[in-house]
C-alpha atoms as a PDB file:
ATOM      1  CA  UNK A   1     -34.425  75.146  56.786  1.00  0.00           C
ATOM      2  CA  UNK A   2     -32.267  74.100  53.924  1.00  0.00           C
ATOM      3  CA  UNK A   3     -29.370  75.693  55.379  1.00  0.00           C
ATOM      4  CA  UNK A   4     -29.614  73.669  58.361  1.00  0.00           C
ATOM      5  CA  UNK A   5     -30.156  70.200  56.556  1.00  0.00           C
ATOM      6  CA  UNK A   6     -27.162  70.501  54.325  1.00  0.00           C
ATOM      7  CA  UNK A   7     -25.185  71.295  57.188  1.00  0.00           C
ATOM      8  CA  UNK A   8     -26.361  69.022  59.173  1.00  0.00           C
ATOM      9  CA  UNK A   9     -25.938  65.956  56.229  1.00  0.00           C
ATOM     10  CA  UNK A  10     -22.571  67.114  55.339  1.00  0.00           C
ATOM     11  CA  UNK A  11     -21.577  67.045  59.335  1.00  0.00           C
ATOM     12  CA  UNK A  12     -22.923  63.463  59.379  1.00  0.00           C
ATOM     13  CA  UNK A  13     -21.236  62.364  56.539  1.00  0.00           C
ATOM     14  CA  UNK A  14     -17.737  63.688  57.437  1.00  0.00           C
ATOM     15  CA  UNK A  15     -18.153  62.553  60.756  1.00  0.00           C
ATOM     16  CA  UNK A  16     -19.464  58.822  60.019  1.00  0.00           C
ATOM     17  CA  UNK A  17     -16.351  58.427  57.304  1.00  0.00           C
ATOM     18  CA  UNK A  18     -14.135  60.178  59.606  1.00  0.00           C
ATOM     19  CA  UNK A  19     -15.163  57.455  62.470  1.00  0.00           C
ATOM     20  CA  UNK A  20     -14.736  54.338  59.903  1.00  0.00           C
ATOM     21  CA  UNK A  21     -11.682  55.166  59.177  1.00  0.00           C
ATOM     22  CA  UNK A  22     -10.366  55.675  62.884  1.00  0.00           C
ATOM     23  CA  UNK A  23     -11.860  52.506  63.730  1.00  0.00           C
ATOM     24  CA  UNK A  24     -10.576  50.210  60.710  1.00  0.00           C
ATOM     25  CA  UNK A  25      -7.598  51.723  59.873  1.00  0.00           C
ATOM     26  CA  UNK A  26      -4.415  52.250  61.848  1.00  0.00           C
ATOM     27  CA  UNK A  27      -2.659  55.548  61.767  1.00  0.00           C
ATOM     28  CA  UNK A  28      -0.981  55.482  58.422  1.00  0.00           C
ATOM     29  CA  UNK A  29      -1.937  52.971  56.705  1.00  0.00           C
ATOM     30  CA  UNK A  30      -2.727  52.881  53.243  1.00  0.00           C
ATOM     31  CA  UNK A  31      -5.849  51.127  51.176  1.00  0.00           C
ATOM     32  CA  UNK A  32      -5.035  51.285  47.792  1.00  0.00           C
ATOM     33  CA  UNK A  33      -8.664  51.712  46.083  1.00  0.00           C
ATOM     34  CA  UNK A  34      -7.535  52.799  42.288  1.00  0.00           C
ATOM     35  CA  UNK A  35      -3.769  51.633  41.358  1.00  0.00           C
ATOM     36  CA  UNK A  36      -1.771  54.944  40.482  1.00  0.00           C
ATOM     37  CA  UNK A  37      -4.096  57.456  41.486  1.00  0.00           C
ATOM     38  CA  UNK A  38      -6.133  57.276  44.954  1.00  0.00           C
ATOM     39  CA  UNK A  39      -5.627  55.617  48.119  1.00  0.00           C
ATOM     40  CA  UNK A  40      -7.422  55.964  51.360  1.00  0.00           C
ATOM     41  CA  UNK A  41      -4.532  56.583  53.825  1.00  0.00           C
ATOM     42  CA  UNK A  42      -5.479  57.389  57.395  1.00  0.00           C
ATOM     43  CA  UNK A  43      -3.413  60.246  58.966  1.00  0.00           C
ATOM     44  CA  UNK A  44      -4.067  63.469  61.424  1.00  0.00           C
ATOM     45  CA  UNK A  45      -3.263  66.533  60.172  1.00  0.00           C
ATOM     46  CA  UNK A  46      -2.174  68.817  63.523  1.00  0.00           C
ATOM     47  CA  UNK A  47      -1.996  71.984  60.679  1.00  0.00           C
ATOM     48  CA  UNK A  48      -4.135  74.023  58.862  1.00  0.00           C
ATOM     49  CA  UNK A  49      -5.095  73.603  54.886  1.00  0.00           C
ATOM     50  CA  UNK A  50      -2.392  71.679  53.428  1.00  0.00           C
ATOM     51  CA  UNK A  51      -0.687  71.184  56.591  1.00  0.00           C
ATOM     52  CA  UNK A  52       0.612  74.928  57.512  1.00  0.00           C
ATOM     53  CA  UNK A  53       1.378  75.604  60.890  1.00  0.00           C
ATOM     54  CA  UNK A  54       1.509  71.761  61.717  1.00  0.00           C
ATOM     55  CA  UNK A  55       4.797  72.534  63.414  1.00  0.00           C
ATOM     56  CA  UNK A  56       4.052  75.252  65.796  1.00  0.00           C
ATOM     57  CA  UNK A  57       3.712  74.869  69.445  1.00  0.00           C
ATOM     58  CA  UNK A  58       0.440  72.454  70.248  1.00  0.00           C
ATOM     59  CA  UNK A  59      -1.429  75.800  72.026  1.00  0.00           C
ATOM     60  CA  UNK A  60      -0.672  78.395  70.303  1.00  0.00           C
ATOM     61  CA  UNK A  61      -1.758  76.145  66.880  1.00  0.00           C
ATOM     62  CA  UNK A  62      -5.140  75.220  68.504  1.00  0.00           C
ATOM     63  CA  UNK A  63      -6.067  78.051  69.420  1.00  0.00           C
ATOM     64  CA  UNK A  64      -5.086  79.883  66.661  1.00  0.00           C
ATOM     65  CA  UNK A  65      -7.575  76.888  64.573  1.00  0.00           C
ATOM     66  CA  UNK A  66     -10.028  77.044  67.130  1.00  0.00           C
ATOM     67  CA  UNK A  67     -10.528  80.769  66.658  1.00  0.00           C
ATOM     68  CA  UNK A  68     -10.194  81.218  63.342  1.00  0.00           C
ATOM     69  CA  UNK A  69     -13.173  78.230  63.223  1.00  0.00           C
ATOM     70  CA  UNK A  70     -15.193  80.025  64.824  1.00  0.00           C
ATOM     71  CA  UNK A  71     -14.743  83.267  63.298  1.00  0.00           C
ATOM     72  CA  UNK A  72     -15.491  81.762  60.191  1.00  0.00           C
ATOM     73  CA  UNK A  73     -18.474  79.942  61.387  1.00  0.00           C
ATOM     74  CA  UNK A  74     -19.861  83.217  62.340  1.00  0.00           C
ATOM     75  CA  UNK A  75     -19.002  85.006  59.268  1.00  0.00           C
ATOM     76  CA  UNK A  76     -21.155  82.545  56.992  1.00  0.00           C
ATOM     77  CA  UNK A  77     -23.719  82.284  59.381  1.00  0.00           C
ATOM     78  CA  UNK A  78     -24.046  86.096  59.547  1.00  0.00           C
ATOM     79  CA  UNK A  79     -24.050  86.083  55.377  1.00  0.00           C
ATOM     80  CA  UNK A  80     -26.334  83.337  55.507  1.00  0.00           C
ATOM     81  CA  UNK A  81     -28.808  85.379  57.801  1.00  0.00           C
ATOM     82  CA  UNK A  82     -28.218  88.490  55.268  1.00  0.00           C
ATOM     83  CA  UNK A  83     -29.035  86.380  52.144  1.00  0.00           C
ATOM     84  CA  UNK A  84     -31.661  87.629  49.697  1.00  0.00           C
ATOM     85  CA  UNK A  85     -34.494  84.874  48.902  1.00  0.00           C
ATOM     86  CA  UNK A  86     -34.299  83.314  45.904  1.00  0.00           C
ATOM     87  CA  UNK A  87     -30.698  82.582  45.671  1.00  0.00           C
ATOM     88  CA  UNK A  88     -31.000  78.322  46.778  1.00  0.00           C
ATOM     89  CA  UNK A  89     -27.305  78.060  45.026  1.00  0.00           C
ATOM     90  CA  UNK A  90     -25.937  80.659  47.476  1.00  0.00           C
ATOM     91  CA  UNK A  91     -28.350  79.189  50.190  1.00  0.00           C
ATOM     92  CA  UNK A  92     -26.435  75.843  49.376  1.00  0.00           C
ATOM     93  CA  UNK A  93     -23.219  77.192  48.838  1.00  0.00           C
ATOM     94  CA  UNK A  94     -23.129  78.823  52.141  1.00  0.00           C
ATOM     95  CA  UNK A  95     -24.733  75.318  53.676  1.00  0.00           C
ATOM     96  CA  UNK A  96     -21.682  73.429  52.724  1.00  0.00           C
ATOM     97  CA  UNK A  97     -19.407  75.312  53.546  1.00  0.00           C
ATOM     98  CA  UNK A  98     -21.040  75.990  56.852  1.00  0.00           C
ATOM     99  CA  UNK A  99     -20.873  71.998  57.398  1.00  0.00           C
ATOM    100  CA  UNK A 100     -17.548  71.400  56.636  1.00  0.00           C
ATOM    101  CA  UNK A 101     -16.010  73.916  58.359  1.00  0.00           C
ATOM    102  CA  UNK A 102     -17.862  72.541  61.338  1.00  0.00           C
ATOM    103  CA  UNK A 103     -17.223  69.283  60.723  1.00  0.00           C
ATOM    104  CA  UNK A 104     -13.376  70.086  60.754  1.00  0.00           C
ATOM    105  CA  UNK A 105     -13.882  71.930  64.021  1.00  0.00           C
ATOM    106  CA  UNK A 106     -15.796  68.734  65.638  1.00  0.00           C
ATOM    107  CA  UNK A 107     -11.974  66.750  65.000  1.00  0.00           C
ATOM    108  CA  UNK A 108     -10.201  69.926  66.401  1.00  0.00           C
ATOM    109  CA  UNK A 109     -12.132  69.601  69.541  1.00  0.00           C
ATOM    110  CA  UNK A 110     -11.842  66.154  70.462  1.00  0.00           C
ATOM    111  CA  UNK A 111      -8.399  65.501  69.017  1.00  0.00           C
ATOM    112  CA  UNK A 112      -6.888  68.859  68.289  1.00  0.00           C
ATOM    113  CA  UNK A 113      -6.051  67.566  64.944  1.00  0.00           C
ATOM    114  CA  UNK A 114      -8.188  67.013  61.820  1.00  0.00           C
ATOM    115  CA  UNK A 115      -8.278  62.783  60.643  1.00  0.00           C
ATOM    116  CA  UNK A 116      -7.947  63.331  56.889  1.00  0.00           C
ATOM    117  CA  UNK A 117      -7.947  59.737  54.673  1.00  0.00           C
ATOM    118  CA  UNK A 118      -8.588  60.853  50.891  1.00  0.00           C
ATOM    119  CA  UNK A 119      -5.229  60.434  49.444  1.00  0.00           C
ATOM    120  CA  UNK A 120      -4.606  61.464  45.225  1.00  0.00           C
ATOM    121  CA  UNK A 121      -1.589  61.254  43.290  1.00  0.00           C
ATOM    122  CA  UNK A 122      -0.507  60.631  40.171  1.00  0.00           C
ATOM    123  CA  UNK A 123       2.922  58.702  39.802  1.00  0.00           C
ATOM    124  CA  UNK A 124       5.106  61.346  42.269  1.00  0.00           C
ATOM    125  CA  UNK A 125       2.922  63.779  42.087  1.00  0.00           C
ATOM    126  CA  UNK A 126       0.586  64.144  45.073  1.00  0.00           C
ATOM    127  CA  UNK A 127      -1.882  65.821  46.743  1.00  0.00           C
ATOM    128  CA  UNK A 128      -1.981  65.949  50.373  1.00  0.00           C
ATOM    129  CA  UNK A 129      -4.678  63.654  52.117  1.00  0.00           C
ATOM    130  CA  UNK A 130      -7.581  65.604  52.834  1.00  0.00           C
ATOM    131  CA  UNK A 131     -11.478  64.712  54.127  1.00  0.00           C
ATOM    132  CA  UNK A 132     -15.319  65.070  53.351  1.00  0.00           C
ATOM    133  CA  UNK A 133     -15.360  68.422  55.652  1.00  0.00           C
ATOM    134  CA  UNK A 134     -12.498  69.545  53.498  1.00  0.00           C
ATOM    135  CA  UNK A 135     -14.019  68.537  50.338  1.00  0.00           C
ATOM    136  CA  UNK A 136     -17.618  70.430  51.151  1.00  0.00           C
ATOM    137  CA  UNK A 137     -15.731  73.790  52.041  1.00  0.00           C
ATOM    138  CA  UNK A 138     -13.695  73.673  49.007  1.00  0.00           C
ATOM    139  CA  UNK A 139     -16.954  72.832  46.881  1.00  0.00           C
ATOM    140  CA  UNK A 140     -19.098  75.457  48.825  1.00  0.00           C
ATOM    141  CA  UNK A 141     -16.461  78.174  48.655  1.00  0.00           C
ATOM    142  CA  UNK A 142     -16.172  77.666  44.718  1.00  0.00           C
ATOM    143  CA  UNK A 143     -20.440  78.433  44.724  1.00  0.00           C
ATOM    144  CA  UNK A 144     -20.009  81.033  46.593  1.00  0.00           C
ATOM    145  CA  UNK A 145     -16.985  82.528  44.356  1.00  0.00           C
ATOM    146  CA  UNK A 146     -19.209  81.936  41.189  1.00  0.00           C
ATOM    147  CA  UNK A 147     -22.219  83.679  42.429  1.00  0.00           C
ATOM    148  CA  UNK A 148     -20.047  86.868  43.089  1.00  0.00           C
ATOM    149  CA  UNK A 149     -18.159  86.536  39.789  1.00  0.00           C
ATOM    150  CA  UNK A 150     -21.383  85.689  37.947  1.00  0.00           C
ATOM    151  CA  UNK A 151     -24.393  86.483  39.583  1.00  0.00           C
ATOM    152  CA  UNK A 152     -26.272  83.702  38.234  1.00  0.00           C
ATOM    153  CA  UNK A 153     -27.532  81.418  40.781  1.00  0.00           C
END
């Protein structure tokens, strides 16, 4: 049951911020929220993580991100199924990720591109805009690395 309310809140989430920003902002443009450092910029990201692929063919990229969604979506469900009780971290871990991978696939299917808005940088340095959905795989990835690494949780 925990599974499916964290992935369920972490779908809502992304999606509600993902909709605010679609309806207040205009493609590209730019909030600044802390001077120097973040921004919330509104863009669509027709790639993968940090934007790879976003220049192949419209099809064969889709697809490609549509498949690979779902593999992955059936990959942590399956671990998910196979966890041993006891383990909420990994429950959790698993959870997140689980909702932000889906959350990414909800964009892919109505847009076939991902709206990303969370924009860092420092000065020049910057990090390409990312979302929620990317934020909760990153986070439940990172749980699920330190469980395997440490076996503590």
């Amino acid at each position: 049951m925990t599974f499916l309310l964290i992935g369920v809140a972490i779908i809502l989430v992304d999606q509600v911020t993902k909709g605010l920003v679609t309806q207040r902002f205009l493609l590209h443009e730019n909030l600044e929220v802390i001077p120097g450092f973040f921004d919330l910029t509104y863009v669509r990201n027709t790639g993968g993580a940090f934007g790879v692929l976003a220049g192949e063919a419209s099809r064969l990229r889709t697809g490609l991100f549509l498949a690979i969604s779902f593999v992955a979506l059936g990959i942590i469900f399956y671990l998910y199924t196979r966890l041993p009780p006891g383990k909420p971290w990994l429950d959790a871990g698993l959870a997140i990720t689980f909702g932000g991978a889906l959350g990414n696939l909800i964009d892919r299917l109505r847009f076939g591109e991902v709206v990303d808005f969370l924009d860092f940088h420092i000065g020049t340095l910057h990090w390409p805009a990312f979302n929620v959905a990317d934020s909760a795989i990153s986070v439940g990835v990172g749980i699920f690395c330190f469980y395997f690494i440490f076996k503590k949780m």
